[in-house]
PDB file of N, CA and C in Angstrom:
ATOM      1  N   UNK A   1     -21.184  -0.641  -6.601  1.00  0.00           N
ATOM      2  CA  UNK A   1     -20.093   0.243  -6.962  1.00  0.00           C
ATOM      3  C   UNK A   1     -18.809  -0.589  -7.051  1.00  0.00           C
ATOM      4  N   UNK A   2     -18.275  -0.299  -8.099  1.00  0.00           N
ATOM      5  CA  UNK A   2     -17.116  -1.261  -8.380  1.00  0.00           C
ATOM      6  C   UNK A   2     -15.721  -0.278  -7.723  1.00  0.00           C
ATOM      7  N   UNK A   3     -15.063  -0.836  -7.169  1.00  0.00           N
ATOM      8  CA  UNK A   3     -13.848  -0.179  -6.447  1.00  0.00           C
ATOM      9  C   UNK A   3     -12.525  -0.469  -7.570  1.00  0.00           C
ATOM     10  N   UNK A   4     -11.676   0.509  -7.552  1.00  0.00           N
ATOM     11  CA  UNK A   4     -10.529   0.938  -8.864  1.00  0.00           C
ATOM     12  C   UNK A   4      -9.471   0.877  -8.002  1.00  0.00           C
ATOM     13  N   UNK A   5      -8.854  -0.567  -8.132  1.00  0.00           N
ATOM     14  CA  UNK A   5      -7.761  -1.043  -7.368  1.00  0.00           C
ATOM     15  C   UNK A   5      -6.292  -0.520  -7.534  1.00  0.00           C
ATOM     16  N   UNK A   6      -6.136   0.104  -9.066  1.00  0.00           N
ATOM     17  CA  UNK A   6      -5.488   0.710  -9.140  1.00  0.00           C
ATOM     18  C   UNK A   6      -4.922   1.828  -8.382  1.00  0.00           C
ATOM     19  N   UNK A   7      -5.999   3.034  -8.060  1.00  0.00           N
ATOM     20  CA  UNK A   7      -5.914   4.108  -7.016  1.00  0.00           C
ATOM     21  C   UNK A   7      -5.717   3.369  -6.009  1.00  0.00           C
ATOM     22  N   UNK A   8      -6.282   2.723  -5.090  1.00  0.00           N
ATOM     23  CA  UNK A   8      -6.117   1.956  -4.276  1.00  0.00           C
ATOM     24  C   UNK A   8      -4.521   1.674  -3.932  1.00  0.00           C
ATOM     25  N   UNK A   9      -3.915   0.982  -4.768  1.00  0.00           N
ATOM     26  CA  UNK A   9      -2.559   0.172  -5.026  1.00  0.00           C
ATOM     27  C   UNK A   9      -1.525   1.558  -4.740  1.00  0.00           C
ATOM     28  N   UNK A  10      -2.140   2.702  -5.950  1.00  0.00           N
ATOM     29  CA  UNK A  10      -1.211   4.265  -5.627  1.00  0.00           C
ATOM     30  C   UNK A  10      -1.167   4.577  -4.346  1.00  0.00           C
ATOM     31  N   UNK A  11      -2.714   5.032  -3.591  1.00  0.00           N
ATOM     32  CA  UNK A  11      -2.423   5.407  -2.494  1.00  0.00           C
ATOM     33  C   UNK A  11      -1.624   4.644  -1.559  1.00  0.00           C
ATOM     34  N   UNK A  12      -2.011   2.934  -1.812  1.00  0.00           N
ATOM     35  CA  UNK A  12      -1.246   2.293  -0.807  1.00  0.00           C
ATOM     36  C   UNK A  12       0.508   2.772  -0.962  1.00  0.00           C
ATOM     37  N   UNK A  13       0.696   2.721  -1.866  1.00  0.00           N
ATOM     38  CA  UNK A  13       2.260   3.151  -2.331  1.00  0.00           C
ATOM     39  C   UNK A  13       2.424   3.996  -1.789  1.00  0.00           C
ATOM     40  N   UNK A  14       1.655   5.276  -1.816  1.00  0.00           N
ATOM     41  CA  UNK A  14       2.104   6.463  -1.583  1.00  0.00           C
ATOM     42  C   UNK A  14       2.567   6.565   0.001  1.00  0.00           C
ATOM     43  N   UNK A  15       1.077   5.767   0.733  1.00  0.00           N
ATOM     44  CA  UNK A  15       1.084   5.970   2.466  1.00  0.00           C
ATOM     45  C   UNK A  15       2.508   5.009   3.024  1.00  0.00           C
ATOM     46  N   UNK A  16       2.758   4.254   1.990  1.00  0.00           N
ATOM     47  CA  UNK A  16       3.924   3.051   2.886  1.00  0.00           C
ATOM     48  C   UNK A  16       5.459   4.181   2.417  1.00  0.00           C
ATOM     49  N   UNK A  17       5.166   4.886   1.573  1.00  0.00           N
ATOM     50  CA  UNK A  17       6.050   6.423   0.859  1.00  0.00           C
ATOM     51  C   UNK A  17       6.982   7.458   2.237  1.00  0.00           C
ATOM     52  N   UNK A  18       5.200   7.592   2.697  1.00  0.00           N
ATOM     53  CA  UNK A  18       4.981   8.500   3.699  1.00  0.00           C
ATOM     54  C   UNK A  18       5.862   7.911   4.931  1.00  0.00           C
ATOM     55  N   UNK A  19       5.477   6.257   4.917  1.00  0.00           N
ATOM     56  CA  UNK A  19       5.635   5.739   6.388  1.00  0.00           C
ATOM     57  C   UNK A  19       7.322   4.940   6.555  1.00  0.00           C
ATOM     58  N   UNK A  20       7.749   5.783   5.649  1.00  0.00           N
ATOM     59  CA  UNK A  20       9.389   5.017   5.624  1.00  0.00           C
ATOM     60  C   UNK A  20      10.012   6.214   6.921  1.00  0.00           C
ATOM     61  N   UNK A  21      10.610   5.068   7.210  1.00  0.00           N
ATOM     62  CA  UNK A  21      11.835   5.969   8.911  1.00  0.00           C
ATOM     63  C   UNK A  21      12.812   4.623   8.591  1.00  0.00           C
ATOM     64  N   UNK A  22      14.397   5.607   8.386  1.00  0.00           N
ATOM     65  CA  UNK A  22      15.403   4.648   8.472  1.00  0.00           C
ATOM     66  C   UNK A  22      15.930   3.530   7.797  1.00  0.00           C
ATOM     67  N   UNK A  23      14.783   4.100   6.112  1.00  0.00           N
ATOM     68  CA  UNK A  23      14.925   2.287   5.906  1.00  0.00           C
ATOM     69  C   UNK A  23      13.921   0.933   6.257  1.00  0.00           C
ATOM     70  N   UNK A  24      12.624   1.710   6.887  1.00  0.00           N
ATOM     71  CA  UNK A  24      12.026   0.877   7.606  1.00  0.00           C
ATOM     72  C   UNK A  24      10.545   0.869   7.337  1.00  0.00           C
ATOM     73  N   UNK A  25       9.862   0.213   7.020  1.00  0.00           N
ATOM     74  CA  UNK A  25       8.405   0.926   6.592  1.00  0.00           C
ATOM     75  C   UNK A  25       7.278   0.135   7.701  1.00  0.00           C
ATOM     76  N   UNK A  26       6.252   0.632   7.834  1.00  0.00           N
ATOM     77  CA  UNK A  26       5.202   0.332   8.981  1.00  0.00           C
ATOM     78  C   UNK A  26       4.223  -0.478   7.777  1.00  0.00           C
ATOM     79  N   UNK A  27       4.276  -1.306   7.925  1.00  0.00           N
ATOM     80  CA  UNK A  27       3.278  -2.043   6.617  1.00  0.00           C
ATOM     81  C   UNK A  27       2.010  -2.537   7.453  1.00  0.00           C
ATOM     82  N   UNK A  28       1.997  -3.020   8.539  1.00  0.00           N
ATOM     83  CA  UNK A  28       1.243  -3.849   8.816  1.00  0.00           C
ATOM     84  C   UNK A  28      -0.618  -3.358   9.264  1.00  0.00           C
ATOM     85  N   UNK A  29      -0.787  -2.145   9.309  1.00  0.00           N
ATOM     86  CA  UNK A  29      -2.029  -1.569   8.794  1.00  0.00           C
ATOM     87  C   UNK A  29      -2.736  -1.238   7.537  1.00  0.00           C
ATOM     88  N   UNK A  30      -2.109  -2.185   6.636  1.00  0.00           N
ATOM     89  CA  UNK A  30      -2.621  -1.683   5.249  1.00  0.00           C
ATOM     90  C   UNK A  30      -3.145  -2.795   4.797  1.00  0.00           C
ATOM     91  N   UNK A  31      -4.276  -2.643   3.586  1.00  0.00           N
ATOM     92  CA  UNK A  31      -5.117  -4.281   3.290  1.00  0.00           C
ATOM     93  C   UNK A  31      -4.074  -5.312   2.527  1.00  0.00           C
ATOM     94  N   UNK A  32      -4.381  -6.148   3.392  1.00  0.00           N
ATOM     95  CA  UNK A  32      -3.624  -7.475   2.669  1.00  0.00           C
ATOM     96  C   UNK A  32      -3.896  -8.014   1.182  1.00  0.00           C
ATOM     97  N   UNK A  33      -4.684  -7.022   0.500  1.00  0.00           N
ATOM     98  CA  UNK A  33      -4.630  -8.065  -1.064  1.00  0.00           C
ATOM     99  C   UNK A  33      -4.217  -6.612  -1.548  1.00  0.00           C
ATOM    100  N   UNK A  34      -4.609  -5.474  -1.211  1.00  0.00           N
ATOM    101  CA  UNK A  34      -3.537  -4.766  -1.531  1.00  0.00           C
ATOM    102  C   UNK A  34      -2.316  -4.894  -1.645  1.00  0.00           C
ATOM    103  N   UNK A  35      -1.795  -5.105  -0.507  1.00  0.00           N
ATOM    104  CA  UNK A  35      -0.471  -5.667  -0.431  1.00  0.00           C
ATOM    105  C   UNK A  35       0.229  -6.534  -1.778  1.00  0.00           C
ATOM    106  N   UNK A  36      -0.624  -7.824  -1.136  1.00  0.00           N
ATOM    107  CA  UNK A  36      -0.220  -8.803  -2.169  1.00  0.00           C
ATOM    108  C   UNK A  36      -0.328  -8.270  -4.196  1.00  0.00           C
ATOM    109  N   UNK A  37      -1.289  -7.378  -4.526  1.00  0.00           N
ATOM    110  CA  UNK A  37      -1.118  -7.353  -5.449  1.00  0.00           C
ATOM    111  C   UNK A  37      -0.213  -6.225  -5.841  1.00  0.00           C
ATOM    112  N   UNK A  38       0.483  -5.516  -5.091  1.00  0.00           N
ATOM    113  CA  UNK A  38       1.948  -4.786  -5.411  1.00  0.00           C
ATOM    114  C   UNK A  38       3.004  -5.740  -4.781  1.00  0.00           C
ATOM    115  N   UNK A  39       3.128  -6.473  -4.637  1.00  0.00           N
ATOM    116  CA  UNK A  39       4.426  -7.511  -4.126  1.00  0.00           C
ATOM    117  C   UNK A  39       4.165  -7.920  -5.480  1.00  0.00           C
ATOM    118  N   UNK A  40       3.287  -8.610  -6.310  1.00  0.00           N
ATOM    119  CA  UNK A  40       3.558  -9.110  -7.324  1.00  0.00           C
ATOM    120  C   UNK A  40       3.741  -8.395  -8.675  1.00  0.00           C
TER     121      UNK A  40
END
């Protein structure tokens, strides 16, 4: 099964969306190439 990184990338967006307080976001539970491929 091939995984659709795209959705992936949304939801990640969406949950770091969710996880803003202050200006401040909780990143550090989320997958790291996720990550990396929305930083770029």
């Amino acid at each position: 099964m091939e995984l659709d990184t795209n959705k992936i990338d949304d939801a990640v967006l969406a949950l770091l969306y969710l996880g803003l307080h202050d200006g401040v976001r909780a990143w550090k539970g989320f997958d790291w190439e996720a990550m990396n491929r929305l930083h770029e």
